[in-house]
Protein backbone atom coordinates (compact mmCIF):
# COMPACT_ATOMS: atom_id res chain seq x y z
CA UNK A 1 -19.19 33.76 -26.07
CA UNK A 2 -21.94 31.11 -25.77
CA UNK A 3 -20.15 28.99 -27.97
CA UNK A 4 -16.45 29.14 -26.21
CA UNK A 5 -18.45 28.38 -23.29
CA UNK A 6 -19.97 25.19 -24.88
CA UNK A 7 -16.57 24.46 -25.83
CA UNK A 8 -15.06 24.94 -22.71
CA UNK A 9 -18.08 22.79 -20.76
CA UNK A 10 -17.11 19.90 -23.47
CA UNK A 11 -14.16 19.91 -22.83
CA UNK A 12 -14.48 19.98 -18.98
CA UNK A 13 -16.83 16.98 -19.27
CA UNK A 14 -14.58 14.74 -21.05
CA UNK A 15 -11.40 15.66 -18.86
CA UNK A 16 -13.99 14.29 -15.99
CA UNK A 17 -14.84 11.08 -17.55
CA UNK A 18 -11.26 10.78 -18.73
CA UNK A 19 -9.84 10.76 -15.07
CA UNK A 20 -13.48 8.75 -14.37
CA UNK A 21 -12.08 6.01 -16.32
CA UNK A 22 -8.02 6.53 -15.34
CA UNK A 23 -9.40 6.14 -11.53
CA UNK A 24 -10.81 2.68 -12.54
CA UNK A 25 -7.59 1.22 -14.27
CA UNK A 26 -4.92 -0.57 -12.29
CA UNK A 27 -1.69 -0.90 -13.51
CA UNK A 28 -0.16 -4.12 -11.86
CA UNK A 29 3.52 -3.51 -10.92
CA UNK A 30 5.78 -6.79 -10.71
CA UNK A 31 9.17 -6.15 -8.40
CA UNK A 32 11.84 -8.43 -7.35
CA UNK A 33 13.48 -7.57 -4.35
CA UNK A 34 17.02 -9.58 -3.44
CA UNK A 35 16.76 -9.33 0.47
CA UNK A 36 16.24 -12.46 1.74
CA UNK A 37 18.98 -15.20 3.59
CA UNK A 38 20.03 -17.90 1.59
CA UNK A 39 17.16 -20.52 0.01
CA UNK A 40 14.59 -18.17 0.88
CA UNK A 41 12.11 -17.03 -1.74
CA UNK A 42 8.50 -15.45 -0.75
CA UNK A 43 5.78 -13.60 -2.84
CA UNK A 44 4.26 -10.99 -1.38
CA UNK A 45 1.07 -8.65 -2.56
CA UNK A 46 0.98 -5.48 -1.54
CA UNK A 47 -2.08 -2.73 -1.57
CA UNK A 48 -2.50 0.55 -0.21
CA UNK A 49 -4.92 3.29 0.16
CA UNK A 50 -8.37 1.61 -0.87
CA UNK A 51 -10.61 3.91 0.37
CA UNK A 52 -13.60 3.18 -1.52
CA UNK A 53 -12.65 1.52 -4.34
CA UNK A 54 -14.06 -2.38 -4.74
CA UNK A 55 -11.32 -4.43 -5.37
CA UNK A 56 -11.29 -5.96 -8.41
CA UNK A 57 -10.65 -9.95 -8.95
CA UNK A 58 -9.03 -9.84 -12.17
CA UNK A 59 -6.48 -7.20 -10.73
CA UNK A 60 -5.40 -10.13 -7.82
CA UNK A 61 -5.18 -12.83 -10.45
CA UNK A 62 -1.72 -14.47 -10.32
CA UNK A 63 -0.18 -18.14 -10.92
CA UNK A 64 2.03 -17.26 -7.96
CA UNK A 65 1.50 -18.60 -4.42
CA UNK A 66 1.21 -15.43 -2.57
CA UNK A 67 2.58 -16.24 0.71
CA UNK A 68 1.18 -12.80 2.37
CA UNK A 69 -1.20 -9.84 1.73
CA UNK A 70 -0.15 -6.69 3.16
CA UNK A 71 -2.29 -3.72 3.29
CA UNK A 72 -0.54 -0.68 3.77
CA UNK A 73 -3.73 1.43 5.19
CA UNK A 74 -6.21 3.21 4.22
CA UNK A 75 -8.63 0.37 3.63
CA UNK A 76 -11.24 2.67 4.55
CA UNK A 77 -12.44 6.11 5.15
CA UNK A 78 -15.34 8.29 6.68
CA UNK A 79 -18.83 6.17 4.79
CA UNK A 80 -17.33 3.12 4.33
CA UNK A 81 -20.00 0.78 4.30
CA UNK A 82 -19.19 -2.53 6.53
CA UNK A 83 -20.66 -4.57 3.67
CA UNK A 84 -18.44 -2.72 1.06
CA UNK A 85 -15.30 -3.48 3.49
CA UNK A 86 -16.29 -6.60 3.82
CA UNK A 87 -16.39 -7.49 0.30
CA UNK A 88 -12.38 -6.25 -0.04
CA UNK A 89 -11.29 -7.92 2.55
CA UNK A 90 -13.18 -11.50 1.60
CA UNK A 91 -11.25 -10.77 -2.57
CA UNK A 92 -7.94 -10.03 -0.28
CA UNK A 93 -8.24 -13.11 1.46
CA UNK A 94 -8.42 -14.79 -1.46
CA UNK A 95 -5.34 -14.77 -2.47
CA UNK A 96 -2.84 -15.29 0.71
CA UNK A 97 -3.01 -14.77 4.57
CA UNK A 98 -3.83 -10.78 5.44
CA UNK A 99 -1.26 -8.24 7.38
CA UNK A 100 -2.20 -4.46 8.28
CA UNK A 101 -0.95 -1.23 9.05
CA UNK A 102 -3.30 1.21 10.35
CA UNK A 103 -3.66 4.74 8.00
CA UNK A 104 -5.23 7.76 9.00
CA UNK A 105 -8.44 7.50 8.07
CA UNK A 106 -8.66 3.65 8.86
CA UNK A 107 -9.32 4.54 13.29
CA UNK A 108 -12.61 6.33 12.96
CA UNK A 109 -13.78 2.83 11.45
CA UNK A 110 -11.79 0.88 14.43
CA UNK A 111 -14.26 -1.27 15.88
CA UNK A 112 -15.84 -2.33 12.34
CA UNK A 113 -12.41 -3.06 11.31
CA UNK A 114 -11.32 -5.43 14.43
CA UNK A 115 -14.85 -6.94 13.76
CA UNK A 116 -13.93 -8.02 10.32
CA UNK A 117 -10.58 -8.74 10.91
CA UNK A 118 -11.26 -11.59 13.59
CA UNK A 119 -13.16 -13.03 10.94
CA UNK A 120 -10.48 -13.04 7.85
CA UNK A 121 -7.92 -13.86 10.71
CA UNK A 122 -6.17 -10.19 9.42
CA UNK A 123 -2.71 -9.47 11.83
CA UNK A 124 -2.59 -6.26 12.69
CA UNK A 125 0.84 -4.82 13.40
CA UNK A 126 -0.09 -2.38 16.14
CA UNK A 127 4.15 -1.13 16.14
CA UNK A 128 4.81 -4.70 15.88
CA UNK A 129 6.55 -7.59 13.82
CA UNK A 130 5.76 -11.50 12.89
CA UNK A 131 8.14 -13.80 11.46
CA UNK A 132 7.00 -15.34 7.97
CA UNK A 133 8.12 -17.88 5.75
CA UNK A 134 9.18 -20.39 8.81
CA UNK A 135 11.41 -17.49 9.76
CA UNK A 136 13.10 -16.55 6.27
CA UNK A 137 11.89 -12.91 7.09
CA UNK A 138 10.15 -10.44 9.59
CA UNK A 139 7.34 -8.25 9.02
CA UNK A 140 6.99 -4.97 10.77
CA UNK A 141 4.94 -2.61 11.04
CA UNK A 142 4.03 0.87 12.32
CA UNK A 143 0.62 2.95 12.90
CA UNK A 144 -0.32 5.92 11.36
CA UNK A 145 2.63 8.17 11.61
CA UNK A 146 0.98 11.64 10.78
CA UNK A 147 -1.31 10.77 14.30
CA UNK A 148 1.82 10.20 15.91
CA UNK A 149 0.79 6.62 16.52
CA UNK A 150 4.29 5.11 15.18
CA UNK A 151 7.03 3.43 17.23
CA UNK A 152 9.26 2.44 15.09
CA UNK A 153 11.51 1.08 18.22
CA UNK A 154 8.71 -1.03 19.60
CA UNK A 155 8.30 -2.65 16.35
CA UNK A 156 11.41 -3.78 15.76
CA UNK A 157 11.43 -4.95 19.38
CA UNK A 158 11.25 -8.67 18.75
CA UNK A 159 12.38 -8.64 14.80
CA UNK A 160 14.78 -10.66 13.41
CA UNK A 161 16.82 -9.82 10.26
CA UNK A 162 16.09 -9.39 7.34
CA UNK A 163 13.20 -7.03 8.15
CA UNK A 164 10.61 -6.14 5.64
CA UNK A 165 9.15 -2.24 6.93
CA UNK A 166 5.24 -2.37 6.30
CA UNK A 167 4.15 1.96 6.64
CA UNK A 168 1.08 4.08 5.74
CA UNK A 169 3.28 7.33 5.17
CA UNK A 170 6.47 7.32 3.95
CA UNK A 171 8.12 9.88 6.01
CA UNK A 172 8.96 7.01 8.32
CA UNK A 173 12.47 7.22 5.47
CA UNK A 174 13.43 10.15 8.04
CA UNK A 175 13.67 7.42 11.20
CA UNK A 176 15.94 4.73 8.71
CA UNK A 177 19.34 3.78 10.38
CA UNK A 178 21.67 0.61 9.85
CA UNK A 179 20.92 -0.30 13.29
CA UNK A 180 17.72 -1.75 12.27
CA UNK A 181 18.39 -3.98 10.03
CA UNK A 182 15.53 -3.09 7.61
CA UNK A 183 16.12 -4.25 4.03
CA UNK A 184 12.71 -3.47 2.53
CA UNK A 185 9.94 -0.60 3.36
CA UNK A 186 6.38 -0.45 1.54
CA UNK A 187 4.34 2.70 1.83
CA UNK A 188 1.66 4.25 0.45
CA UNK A 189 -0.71 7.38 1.56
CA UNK A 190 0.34 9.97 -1.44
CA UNK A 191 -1.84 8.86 -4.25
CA UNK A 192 1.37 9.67 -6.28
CA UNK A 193 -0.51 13.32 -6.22
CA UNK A 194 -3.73 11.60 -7.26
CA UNK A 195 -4.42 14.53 -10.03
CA UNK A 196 -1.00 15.99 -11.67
CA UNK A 197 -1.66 18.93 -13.87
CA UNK A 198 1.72 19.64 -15.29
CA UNK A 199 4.28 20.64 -12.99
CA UNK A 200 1.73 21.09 -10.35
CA UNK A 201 1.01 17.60 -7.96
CA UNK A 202 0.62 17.58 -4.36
CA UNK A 203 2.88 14.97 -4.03
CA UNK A 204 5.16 12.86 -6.00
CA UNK A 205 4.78 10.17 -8.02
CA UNK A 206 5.26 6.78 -6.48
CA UNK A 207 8.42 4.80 -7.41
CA UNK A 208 10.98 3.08 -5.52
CA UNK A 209 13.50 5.34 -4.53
CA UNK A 210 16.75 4.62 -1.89
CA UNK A 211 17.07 5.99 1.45
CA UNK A 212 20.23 5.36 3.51
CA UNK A 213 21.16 2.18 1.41
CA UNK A 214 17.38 1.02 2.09
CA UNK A 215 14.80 0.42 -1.22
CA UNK A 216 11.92 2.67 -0.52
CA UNK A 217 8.39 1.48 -2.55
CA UNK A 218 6.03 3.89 -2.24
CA UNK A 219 3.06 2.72 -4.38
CA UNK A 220 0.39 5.66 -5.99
CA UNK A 221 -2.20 3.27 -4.18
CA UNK A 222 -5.00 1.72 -5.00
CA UNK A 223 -7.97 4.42 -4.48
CA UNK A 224 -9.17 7.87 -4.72
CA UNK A 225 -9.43 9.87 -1.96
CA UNK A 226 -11.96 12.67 -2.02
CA UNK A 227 -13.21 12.94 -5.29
CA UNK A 228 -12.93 9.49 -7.40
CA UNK A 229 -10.79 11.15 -10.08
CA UNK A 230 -7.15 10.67 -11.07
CA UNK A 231 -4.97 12.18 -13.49
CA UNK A 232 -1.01 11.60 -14.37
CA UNK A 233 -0.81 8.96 -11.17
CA UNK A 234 -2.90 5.56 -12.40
CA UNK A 235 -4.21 3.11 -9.79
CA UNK A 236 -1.28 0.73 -8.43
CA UNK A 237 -1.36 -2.62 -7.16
CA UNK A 238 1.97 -4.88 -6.41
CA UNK A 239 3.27 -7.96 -6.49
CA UNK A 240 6.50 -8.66 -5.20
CA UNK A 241 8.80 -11.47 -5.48
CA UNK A 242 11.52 -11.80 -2.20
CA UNK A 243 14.52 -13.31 -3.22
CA UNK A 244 17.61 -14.28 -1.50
CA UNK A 245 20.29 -11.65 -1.26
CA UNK A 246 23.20 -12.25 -4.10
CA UNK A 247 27.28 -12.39 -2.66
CA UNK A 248 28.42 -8.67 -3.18
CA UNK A 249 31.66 -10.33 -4.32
């Protein structure tokens, strides 16, 4: 008995440091997008759900121009040290101008965040949109849906097309109609389950999937929520290439 139990602690550990280590990987995911009107070309970087991970340097390196950062939420949570956001917002701003979407666990650091963001000139799109790449594209974005802080309506107010959809959650598929004019949405918040045993995840992988002609990314995110463990859903980060949108003839 005392020695399956040995066995069984062994084994435990090393499962522990296994998803330890998986939790501190990224895998870098390149995308190409053809969305944009013609002679328009952009490269985007998109992160999600930092939490409180430090973001690494060598995982934003790139021989790209990255014409904007967007950070899908989830750049904190309840802890987060204003030093420690700091830090990931001074390695985001690094790399290209900063856009943000509020996630759930971002508004109980509000006023730290604002702070900060005033001082890596960060947009925040409060159910909002800004033109980008002298007006190839718009950039919209929602709050924190699961709050029932989104306007989807309001944000696409003011947005010309082609419309690039910048959400925490992405249950925001559900609110997708032609109408809008919304070629692209980026979401995080699902961890792509985070830890997958088996069959058994609390959520799905991320991927891109397609949702009323619209391509969906929905990235496994950069963090750990919780406990700093993953298993079956590595770390993602993304960089994404906008392209113009080929004849369909």
């Amino acid at each position: 008995m005392l020695r399956l139990f040995i066995i069984v602690a062994a084994a435990g550990a090393a499962l522990i440091v296994y998803m330890l280590n998986r939790a501190g990987r990224t895998n870098i995911c390149r995308h190409e997008f053809a969305v944009l009107s013609e002679g328009c070309s952009q490269n985007i970087l998109f992160i999600s759900d930092i939490h409180k991970r430090s973001v690494q340097e060598k995982d934003l390196l790139t021989d790209d121009v990255i014409d904007a950062v967007l950070i899908g939420g989830d750049l904190t949570e309840a802890g987060s040290q204003t030093a420690f956001i700091n830090q990931n917002l001074s390695q985001l701003a690094s790399v290209g101008p900063l856009y943000f979407v509020w996630g759930n666990n971002d508004y109980q650091n509000r006023k730290v965040l604002q702070r900060l963001f005033r001082k890596y000139s960060v947009t925040e799109l409060n159910n909002s949109s800004v033109s980008i790449g002298e007006g190839c594209w718009t950039l919209a974005g929602i709050e924190d849906r699961s709050l029932q802080r989104d306007n989807l309506a309001l944000a696409l107010e003011n947005a010309a097309s082609p419309v690039v959809l910048l959400s925490h959650g992405p249950d925001i598929k559900e609110e997708l109609h032609s109408a809008y004019n919304i070629k692209l949405v980026l979401a995080g918040h699902t961890h792509g389950g985070q830890i997958r045993l088996g069959f058994y995840a609390p959520a799905p992988l991320g991927g891109i999937t397609v949702e009323k002609g619209v391509p969906i990314l929905i990235s496994n995110g950069y963090g750990t929520t919780k406990l700093p463990l993953r298993l079956g859903a590595p770390p993602q980060l993304h960089f994404i290439r906008l392209t113009e949108k080929k004849d369909s003839a």
